[in-house]
C-alpha atoms as a PDB file:
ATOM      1  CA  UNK A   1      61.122 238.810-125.313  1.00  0.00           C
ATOM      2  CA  UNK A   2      63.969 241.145-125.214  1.00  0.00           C
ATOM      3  CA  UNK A   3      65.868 242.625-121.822  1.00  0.00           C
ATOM      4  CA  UNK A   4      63.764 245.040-120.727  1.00  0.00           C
ATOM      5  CA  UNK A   5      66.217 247.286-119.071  1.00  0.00           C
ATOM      6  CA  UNK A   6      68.234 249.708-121.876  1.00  0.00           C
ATOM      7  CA  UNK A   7      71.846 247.975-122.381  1.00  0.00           C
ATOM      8  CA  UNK A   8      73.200 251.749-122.993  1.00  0.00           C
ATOM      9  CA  UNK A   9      76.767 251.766-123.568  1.00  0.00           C
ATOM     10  CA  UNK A  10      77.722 250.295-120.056  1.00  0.00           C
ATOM     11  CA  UNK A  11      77.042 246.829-120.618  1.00  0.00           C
ATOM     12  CA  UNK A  12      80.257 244.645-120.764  1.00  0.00           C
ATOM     13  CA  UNK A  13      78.544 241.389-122.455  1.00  0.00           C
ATOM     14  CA  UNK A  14      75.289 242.119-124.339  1.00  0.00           C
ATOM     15  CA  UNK A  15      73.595 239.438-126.312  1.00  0.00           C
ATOM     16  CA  UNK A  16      70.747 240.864-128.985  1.00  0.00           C
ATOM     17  CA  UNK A  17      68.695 238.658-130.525  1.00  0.00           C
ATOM     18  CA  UNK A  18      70.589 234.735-130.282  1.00  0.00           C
ATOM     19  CA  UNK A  19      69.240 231.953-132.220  1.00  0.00           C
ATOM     20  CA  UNK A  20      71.047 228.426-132.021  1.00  0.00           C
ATOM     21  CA  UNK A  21      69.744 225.252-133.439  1.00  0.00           C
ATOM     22  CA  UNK A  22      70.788 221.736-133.909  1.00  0.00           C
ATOM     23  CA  UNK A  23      70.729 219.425-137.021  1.00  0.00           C
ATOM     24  CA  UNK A  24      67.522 216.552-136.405  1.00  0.00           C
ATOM     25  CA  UNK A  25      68.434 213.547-135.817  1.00  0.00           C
ATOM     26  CA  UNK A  26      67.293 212.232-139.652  1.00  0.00           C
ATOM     27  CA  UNK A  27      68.234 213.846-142.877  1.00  0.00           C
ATOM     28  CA  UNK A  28      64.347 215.535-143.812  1.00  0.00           C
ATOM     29  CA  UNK A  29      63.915 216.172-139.694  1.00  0.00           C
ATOM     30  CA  UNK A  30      64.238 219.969-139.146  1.00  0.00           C
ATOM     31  CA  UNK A  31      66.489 221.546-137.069  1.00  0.00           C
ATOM     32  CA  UNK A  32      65.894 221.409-133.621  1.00  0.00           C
ATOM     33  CA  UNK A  33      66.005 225.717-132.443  1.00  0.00           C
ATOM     34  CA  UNK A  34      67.049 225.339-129.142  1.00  0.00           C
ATOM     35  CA  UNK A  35      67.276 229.567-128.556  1.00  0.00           C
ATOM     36  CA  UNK A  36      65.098 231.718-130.361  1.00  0.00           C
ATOM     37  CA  UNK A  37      65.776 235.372-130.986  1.00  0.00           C
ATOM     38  CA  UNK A  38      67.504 235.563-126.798  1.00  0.00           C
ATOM     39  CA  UNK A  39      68.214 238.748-125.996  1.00  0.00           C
ATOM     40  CA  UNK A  40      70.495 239.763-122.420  1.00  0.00           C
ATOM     41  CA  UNK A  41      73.156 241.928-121.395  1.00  0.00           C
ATOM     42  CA  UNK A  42      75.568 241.904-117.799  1.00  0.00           C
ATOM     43  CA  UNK A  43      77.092 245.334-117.014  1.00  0.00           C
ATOM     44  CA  UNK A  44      80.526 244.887-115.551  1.00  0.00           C
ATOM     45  CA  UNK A  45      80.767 243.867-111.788  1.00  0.00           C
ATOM     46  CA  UNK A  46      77.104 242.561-111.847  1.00  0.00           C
ATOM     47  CA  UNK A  47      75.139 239.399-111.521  1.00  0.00           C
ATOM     48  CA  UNK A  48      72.692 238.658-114.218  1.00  0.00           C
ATOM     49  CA  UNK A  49      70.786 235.186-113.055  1.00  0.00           C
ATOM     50  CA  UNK A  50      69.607 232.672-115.801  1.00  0.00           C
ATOM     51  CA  UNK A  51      67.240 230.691-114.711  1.00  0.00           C
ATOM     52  CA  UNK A  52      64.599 228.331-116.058  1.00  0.00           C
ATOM     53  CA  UNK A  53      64.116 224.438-115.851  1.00  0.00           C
ATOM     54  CA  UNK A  54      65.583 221.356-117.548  1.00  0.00           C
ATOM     55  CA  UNK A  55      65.637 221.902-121.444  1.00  0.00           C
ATOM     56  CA  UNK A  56      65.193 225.748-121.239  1.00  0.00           C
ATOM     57  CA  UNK A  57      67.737 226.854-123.031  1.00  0.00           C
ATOM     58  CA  UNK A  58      69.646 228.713-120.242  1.00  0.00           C
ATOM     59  CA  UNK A  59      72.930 226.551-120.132  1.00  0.00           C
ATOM     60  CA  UNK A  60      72.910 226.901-124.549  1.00  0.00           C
ATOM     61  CA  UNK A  61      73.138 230.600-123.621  1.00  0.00           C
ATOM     62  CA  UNK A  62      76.478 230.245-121.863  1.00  0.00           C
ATOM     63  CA  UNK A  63      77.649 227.899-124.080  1.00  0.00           C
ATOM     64  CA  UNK A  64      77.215 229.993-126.653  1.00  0.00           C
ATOM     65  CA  UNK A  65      78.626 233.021-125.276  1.00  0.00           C
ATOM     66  CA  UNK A  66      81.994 230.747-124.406  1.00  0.00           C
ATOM     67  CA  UNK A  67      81.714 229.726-128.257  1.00  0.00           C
ATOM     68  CA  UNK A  68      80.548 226.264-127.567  1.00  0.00           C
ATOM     69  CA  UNK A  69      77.619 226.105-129.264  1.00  0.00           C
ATOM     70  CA  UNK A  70      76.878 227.211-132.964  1.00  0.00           C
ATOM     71  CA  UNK A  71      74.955 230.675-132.941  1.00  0.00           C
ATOM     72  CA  UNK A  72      72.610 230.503-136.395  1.00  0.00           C
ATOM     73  CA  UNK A  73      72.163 234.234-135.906  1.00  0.00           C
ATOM     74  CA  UNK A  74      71.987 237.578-134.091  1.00  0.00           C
ATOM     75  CA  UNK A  75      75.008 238.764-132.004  1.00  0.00           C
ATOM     76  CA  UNK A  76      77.422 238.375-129.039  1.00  0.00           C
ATOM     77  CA  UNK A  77      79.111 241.695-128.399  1.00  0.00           C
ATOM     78  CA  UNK A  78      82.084 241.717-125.301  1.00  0.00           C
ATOM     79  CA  UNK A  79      83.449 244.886-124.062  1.00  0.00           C
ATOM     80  CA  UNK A  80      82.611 246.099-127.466  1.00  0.00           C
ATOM     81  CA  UNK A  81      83.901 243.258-130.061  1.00  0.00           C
ATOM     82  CA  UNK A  82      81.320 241.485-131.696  1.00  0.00           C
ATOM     83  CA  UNK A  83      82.172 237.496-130.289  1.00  0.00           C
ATOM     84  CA  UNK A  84      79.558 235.346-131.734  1.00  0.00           C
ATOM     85  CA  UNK A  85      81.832 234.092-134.741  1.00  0.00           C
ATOM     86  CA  UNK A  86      85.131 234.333-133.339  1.00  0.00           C
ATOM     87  CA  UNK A  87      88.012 232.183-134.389  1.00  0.00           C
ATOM     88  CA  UNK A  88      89.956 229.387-132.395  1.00  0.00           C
ATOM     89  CA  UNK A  89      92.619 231.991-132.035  1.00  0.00           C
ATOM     90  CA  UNK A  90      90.497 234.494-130.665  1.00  0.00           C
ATOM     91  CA  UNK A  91      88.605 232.421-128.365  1.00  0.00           C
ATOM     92  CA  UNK A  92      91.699 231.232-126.301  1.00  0.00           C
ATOM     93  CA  UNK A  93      92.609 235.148-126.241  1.00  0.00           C
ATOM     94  CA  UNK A  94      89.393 235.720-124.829  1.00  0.00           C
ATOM     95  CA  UNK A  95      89.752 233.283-122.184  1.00  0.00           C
ATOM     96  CA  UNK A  96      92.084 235.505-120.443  1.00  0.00           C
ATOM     97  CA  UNK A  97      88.890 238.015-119.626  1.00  0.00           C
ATOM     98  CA  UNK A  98      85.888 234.979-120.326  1.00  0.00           C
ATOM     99  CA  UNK A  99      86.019 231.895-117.829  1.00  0.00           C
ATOM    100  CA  UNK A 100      83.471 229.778-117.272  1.00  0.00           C
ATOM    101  CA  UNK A 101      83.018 227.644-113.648  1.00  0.00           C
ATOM    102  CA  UNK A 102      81.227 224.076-114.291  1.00  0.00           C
ATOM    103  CA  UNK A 103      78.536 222.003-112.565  1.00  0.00           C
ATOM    104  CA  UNK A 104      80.767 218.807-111.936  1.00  0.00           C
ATOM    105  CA  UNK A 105      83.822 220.062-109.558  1.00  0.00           C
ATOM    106  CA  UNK A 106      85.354 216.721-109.826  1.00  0.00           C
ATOM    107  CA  UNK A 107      85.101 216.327-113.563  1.00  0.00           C
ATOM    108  CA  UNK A 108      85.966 219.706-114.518  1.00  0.00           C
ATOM    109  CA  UNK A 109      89.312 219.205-112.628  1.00  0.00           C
ATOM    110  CA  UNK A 110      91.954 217.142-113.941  1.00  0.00           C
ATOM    111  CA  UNK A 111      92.215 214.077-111.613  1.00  0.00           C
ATOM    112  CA  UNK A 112      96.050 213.912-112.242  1.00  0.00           C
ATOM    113  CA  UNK A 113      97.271 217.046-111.616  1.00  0.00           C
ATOM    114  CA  UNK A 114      97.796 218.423-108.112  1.00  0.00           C
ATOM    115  CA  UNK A 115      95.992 221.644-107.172  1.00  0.00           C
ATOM    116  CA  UNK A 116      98.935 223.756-107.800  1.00  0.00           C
ATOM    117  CA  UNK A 117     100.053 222.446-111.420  1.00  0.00           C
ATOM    118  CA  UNK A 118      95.923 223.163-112.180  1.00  0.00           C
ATOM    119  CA  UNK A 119      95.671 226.912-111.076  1.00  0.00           C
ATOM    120  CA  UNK A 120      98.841 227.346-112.648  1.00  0.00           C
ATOM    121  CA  UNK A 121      98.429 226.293-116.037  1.00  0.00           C
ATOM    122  CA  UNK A 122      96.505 229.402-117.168  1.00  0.00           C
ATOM    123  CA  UNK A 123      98.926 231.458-115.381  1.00  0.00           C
ATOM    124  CA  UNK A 124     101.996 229.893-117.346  1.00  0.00           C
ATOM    125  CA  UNK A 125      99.694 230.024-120.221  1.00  0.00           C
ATOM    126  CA  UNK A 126      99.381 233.872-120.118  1.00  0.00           C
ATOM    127  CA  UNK A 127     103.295 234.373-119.609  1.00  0.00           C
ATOM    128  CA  UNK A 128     103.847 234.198-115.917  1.00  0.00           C
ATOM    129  CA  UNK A 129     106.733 233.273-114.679  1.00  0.00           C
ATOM    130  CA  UNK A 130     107.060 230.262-112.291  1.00  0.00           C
ATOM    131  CA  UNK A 131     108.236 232.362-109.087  1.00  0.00           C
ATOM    132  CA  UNK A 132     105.571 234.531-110.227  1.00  0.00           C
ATOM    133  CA  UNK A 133     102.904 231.834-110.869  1.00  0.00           C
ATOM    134  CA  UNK A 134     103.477 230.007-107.157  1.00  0.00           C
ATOM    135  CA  UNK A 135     102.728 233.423-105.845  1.00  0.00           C
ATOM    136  CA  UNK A 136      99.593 233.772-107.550  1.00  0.00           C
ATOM    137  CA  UNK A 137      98.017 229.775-106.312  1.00  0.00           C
ATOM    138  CA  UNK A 138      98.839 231.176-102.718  1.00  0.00           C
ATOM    139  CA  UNK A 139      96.927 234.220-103.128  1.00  0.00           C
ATOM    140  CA  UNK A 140      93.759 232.242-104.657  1.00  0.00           C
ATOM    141  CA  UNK A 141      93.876 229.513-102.196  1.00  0.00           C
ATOM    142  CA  UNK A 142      93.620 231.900 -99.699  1.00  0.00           C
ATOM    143  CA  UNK A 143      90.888 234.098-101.475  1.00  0.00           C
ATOM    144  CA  UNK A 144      87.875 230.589-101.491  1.00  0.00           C
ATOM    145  CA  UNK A 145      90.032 229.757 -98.319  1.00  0.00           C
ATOM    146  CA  UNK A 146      91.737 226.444 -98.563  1.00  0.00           C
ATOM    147  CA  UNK A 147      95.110 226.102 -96.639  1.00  0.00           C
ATOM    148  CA  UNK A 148      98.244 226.820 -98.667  1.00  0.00           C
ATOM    149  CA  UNK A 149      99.699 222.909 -98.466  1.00  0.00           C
ATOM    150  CA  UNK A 150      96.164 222.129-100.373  1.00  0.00           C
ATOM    151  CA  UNK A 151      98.307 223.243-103.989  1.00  0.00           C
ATOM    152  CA  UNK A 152     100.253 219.916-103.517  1.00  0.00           C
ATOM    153  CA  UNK A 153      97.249 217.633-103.205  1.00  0.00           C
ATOM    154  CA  UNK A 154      95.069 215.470-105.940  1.00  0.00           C
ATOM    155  CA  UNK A 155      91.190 216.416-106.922  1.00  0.00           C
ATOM    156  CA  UNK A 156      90.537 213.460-105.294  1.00  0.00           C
ATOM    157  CA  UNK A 157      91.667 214.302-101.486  1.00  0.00           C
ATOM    158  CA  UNK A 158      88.798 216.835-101.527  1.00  0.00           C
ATOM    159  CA  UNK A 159      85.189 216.974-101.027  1.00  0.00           C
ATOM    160  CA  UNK A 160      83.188 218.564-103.502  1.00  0.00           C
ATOM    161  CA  UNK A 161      82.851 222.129-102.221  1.00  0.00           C
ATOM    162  CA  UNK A 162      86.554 222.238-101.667  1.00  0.00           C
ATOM    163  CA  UNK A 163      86.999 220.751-105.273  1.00  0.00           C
ATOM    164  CA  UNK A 164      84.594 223.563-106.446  1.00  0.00           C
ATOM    165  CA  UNK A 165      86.571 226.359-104.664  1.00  0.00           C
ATOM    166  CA  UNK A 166      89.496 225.174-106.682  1.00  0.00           C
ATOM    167  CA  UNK A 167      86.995 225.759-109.735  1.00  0.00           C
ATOM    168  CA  UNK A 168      86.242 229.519-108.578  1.00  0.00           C
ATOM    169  CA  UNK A 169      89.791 229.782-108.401  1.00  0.00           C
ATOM    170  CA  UNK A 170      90.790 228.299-111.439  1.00  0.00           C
ATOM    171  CA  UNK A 171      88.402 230.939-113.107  1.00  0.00           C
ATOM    172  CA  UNK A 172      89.832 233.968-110.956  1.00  0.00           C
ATOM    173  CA  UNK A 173      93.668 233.072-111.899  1.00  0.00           C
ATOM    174  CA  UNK A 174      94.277 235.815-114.764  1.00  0.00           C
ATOM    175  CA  UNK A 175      91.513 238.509-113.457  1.00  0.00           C
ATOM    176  CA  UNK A 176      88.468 237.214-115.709  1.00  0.00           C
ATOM    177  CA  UNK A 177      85.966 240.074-115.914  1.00  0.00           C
ATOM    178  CA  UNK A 178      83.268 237.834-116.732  1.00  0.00           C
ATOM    179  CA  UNK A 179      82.472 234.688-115.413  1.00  0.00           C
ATOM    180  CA  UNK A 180      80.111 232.073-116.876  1.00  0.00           C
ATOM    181  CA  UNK A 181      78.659 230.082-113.608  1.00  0.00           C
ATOM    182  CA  UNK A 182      76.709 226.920-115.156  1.00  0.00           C
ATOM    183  CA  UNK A 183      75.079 225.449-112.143  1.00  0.00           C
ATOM    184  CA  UNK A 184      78.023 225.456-110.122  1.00  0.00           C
ATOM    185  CA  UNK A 185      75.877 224.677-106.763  1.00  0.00           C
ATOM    186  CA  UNK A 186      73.650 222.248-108.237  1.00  0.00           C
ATOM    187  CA  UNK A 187      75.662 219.341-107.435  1.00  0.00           C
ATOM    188  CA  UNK A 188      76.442 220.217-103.590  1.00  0.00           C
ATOM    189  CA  UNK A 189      74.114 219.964-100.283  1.00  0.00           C
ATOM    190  CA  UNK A 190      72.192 222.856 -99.107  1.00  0.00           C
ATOM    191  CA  UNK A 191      74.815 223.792 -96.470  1.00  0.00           C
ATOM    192  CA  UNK A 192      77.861 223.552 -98.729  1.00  0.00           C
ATOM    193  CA  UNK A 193      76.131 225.436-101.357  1.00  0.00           C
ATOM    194  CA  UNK A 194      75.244 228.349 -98.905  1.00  0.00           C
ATOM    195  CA  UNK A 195      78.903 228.588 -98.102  1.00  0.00           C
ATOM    196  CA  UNK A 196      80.463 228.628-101.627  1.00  0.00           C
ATOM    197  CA  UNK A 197      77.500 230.752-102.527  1.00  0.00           C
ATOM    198  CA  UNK A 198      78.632 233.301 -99.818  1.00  0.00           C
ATOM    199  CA  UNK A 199      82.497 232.855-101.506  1.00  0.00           C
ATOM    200  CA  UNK A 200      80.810 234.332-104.903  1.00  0.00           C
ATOM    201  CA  UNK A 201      79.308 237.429-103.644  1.00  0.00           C
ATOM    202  CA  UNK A 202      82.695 238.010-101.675  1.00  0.00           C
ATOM    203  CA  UNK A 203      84.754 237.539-104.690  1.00  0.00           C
ATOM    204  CA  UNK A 204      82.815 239.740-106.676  1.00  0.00           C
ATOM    205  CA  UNK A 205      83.113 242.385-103.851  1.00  0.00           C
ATOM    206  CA  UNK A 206      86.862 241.956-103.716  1.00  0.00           C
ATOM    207  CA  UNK A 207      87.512 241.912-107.469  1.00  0.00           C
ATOM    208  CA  UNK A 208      84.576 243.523-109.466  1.00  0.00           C
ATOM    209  CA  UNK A 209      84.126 240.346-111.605  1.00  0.00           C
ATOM    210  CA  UNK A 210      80.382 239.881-113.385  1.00  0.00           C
ATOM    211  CA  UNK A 211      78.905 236.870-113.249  1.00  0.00           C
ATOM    212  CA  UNK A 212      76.573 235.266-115.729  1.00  0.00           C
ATOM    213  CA  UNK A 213      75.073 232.490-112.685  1.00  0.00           C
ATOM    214  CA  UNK A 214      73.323 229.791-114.313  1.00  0.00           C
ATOM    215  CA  UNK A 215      70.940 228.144-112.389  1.00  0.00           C
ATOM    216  CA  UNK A 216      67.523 225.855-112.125  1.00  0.00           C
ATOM    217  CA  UNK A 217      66.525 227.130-108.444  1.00  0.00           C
ATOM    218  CA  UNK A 218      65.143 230.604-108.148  1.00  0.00           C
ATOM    219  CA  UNK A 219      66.476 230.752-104.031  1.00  0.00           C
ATOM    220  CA  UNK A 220      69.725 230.284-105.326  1.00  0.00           C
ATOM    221  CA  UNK A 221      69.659 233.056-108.627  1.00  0.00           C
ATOM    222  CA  UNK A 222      67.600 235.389-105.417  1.00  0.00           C
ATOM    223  CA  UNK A 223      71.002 235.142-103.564  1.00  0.00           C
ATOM    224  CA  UNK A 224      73.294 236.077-106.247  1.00  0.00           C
ATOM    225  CA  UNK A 225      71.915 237.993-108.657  1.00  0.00           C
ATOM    226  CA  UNK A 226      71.297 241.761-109.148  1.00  0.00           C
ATOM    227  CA  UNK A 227      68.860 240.908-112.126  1.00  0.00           C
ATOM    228  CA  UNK A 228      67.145 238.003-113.141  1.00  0.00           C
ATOM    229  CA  UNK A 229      66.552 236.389-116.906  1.00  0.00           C
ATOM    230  CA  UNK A 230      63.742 234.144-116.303  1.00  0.00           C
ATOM    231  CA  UNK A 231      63.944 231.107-119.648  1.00  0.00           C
ATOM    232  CA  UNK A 232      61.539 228.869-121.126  1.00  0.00           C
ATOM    233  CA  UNK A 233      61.625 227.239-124.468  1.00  0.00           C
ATOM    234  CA  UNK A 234      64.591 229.157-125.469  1.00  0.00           C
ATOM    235  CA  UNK A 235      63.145 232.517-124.978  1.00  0.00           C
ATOM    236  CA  UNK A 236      63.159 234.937-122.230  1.00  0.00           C
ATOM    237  CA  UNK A 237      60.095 235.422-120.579  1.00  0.00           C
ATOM    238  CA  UNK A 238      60.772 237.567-117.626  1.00  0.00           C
ATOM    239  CA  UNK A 239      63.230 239.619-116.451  1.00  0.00           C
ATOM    240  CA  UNK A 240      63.889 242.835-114.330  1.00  0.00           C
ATOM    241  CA  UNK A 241      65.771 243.221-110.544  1.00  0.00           C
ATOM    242  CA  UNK A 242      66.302 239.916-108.688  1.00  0.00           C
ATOM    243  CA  UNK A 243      64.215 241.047-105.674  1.00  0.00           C
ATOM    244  CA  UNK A 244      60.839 242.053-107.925  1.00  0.00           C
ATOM    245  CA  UNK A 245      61.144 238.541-110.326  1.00  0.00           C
ATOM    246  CA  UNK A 246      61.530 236.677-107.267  1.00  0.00           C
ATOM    247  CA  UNK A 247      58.898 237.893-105.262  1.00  0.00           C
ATOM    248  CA  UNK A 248      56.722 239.237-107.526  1.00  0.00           C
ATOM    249  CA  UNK A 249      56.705 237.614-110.777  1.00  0.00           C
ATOM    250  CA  UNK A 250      54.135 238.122-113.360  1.00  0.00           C
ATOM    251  CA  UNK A 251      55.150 235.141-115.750  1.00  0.00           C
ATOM    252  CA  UNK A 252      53.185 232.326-115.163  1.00  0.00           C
ATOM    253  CA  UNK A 253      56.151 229.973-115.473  1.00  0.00           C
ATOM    254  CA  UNK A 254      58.343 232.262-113.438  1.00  0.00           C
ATOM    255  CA  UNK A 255      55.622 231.493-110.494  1.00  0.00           C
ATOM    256  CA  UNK A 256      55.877 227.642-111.010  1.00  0.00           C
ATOM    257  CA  UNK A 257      59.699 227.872-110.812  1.00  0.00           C
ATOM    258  CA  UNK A 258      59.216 229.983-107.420  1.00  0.00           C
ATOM    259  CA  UNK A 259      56.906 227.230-106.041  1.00  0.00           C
ATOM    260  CA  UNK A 260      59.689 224.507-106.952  1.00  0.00           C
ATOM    261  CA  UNK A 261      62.499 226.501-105.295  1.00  0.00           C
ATOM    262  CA  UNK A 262      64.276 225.032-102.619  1.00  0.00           C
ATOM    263  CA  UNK A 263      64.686 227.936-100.595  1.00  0.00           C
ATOM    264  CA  UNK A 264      67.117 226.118 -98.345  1.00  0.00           C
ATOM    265  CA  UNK A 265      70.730 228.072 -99.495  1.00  0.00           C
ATOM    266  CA  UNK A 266      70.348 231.228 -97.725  1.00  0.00           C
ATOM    267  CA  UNK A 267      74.074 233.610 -97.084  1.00  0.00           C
ATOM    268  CA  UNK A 268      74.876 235.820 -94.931  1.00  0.00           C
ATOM    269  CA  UNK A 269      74.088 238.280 -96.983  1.00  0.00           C
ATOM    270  CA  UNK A 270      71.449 238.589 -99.673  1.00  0.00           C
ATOM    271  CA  UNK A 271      71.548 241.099-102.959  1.00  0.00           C
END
């Protein structure tokens, strides 16, 4: 099933038609097609929610978009430049308007580096200076509100919602305008996850950054999403505005994912 809302010429990351598959495990075992003719797009400053259960397909989506997993056809187009095939080069170029915030917030933080040397690697990365670069940790650390001593700390003297704020800002450092979000609640409790859940849609307010939100629970893609992409099987099977898919949704699999939401993260404020 394609996107059933018109991409137009608005859309800053459309995806028409993705197929990715794997190699079988034996030499005469076919290839295992993990996506199969996916079709999306995410208009700048918006939330498009993935969602769909173990083995769907959803995460190979953002992998692929981030060039992490090989796309066997159709296309990847960003802010106009065709993405799917891009070279090493390219990617890391990309990075500076493509970032990506993980499921683990320990493991996707290096354990040995002290808050401060982490958010500014990109920054030194992209030619900031290192006046320049201390500036910019003390800005993000206040932005998903951690104190400003918190740059001189380890991974480890954090709890995991703290360690995922230092994800978010990690992401935010060089002004991303897309953001791949690949279950980045998942592995928090229901009242951490409301609060960095709340530090998303604030973000996004303050900064206009879209968000490609990743997700198994339909409560939390209902909180954070304009639209929804409902996937099973590695097709899309529903989508349209987050408020009809979640309360009325005609797939039959969209309805079993509704009964196995948790419905426990509501925010302050809902889209």
């Amino acid at each position: 099933m394609t996107d059933d809302i018109a991409t137009g010429t608005d859309a800053l990351l459309a995806v028409d038609g993705l197929r990715v598959s794997f190699p079988g495990k034996g030499r005469r075992t076919p290839r295992n097609e993990v996506l199969q003719g996916v079709s999306l797009h995410v208009r700048p400053g918006e939330t498009l929610g993935l969602v769909g259960g173990s083995g769907s397909g959803k995460t190979t989506i953002g992998r692929a978009i981030l060039g992490l997993a090989p796309v066997r056809a159709g296309t990847i187009t960003f802010a106009g430049e065709r993405i799917e095939r891009a070279a090493a080069r390219r990617r890391r170029e990309l990075s500076r308007d493509i970032q990506v915030v993980f499921q683990d917030p320990y493991t996707s933080l290096n354990p040995s580096l002290t808050i401060g040397d982490t958010l500014s690697e990109p920054l030194l990365a992209q030619g900031f200076g290192k006046a320049a670069a201390r500036r910019r940790v003390v800005d993000l650390l206040d932005r998903v509100r951690l104190p400003s001593d918190a740059a001189g700390r380890l991974p480890r003297e954090f709890s995991g919602g703290q360690r995922q704020r230092v994800a978010i800002a990690r992401a935010l450092a060089i002004g991303p305008k897309l953001i791949v979000c690949d279950e980045p609640v998942s592995a928090l409790d229901l009242t951490t996850q409301r609060t960095v859940l709340d530090l998303f849609l604030e973000l996004q307010e303050q900064t206009g950054v879209a968000y490609l939100f990743v997700s198994h629970d339909l409560a939390v893609i209902r909180v954070v999403s304009h639209r929804v992409a409902v996937v099973h099987e590695g097709e899309i099977v529903e989508t349209g505005e987050a408020a009809e898919v979640t309360s009325r949704p005609r797939h039959p699999y969209t309805r079993d994912l509704m009964r196995a939401a948790s419905y426990g993260p509501n925010t302050s404020a809902e889209r």
